[in-house]
N, C-alpha and C. Protein backbone atom coordinates (compact mmCIF):
# COMPACT_ATOMS: atom_id res chain seq x y z
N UNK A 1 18.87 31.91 -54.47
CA UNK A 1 18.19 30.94 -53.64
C UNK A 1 18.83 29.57 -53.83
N UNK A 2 19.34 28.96 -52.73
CA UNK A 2 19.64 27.97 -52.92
C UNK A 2 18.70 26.68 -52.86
N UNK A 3 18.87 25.51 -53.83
CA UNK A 3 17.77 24.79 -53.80
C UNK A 3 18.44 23.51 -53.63
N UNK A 4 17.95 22.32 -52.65
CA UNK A 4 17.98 20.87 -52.67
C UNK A 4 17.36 19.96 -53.75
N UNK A 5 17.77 18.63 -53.63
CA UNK A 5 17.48 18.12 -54.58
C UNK A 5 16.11 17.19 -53.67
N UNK A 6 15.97 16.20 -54.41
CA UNK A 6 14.90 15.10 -54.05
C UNK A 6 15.37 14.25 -52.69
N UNK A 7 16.89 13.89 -52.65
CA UNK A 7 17.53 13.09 -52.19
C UNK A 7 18.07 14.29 -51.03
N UNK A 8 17.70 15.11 -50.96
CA UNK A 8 18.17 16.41 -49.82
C UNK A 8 19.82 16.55 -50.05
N UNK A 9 20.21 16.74 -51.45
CA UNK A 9 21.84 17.09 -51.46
C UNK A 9 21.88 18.38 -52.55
N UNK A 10 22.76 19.46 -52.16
CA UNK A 10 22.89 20.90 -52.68
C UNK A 10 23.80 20.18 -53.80
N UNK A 11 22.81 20.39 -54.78
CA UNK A 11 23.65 20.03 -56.38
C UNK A 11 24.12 21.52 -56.89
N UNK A 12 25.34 21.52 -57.43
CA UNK A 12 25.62 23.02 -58.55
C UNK A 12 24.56 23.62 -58.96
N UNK A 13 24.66 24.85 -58.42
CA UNK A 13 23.78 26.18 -59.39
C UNK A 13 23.85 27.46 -59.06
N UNK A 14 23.71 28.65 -59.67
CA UNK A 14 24.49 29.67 -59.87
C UNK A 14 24.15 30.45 -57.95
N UNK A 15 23.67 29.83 -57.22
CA UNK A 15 23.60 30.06 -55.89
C UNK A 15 24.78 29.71 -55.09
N UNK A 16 24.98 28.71 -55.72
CA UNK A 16 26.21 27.66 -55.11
C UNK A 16 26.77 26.74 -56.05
N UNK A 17 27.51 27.44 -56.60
CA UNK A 17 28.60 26.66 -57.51
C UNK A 17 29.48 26.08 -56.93
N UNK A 18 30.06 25.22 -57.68
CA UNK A 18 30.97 23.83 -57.35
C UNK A 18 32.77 24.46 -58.09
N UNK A 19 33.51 24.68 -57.23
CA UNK A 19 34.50 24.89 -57.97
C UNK A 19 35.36 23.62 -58.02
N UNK A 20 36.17 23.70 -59.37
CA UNK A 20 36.60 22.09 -59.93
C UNK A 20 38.56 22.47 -59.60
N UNK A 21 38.90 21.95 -58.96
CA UNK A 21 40.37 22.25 -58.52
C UNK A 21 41.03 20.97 -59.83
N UNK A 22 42.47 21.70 -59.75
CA UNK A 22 43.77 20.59 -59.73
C UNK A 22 44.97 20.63 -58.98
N UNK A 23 45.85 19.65 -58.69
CA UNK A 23 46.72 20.28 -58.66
C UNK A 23 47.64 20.36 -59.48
N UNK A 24 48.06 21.73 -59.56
CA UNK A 24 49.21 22.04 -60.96
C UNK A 24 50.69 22.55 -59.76
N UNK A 25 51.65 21.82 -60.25
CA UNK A 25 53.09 21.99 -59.62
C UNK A 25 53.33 21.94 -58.37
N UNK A 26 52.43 21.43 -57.56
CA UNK A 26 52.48 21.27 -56.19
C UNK A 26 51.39 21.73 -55.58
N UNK A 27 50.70 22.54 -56.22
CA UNK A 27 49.50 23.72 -55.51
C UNK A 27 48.42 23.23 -55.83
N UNK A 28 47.27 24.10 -55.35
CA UNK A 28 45.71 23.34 -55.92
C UNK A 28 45.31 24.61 -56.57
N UNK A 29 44.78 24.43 -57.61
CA UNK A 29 44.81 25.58 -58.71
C UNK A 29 43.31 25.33 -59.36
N UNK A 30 42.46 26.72 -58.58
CA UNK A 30 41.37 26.64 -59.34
C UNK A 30 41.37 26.26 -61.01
N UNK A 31 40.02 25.64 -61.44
CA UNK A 31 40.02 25.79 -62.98
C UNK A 31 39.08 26.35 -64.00
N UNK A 32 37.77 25.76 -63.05
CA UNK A 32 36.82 26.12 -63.55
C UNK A 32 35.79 25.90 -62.75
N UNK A 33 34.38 26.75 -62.49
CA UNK A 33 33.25 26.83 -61.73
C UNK A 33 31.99 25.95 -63.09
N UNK A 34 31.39 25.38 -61.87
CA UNK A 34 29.84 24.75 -62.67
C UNK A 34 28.79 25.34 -61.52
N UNK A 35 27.97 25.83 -61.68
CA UNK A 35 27.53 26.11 -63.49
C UNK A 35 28.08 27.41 -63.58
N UNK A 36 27.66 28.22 -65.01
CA UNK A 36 28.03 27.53 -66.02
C UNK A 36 29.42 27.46 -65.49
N UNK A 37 29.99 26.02 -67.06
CA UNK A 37 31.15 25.94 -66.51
C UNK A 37 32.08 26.95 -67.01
N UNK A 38 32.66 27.98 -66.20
CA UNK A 38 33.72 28.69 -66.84
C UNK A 38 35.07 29.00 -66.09
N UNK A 39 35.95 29.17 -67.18
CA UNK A 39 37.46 29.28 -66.88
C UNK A 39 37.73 29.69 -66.03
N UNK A 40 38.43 30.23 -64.81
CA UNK A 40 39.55 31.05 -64.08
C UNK A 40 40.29 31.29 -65.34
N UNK A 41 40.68 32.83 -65.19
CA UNK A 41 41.87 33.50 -66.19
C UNK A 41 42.99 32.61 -65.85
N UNK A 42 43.22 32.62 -66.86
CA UNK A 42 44.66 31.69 -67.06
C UNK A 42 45.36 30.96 -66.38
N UNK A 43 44.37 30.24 -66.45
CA UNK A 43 44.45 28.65 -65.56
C UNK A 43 43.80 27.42 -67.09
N UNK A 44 43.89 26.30 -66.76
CA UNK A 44 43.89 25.40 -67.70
C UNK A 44 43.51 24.02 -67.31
N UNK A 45 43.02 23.03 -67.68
CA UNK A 45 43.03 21.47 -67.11
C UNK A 45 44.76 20.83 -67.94
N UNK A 46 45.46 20.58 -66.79
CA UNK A 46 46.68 20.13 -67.60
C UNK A 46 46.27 18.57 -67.19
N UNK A 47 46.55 17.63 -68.62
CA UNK A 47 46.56 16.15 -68.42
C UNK A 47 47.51 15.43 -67.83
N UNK A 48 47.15 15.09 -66.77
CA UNK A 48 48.17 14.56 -65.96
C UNK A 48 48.98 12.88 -67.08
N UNK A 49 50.14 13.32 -66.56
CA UNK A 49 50.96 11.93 -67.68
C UNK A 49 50.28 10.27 -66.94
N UNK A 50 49.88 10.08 -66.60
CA UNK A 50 48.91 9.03 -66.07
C UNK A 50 48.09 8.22 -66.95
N UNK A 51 47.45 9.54 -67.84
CA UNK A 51 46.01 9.36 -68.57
C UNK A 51 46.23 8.87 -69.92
N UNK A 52 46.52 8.05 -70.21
CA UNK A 52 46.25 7.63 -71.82
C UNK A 52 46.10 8.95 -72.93
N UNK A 53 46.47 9.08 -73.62
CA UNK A 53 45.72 10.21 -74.60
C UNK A 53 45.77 9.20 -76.39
């Protein structure tokens, strides 16, 4: 069942999950689904050289 919020917007939940993209090497490369949040097989969040570490 999918459910709205207060503000009438479809937030993540296991009805309708939110998949979280990147792009890795040119492509858009699933990574991970919320909720819960879990992996795609062997896929990864790579840190883009941008980001401070």
């Amino acid at each position: 069942m999918i459910k709205w919020d207060k503000d009438n917007v479809l937030r993540a939940q296991e009805a309708a999950p939110v998949v979280h993209y990147q792009v890795q090497n040119g492509e858009l490369m699933a990574i991970y689904t919320d909720p819960p949040t879990k992996a795609y097989r062997d896929t990864k969040f790579i840190v883009p050289r941008w980001i401070k570490q």
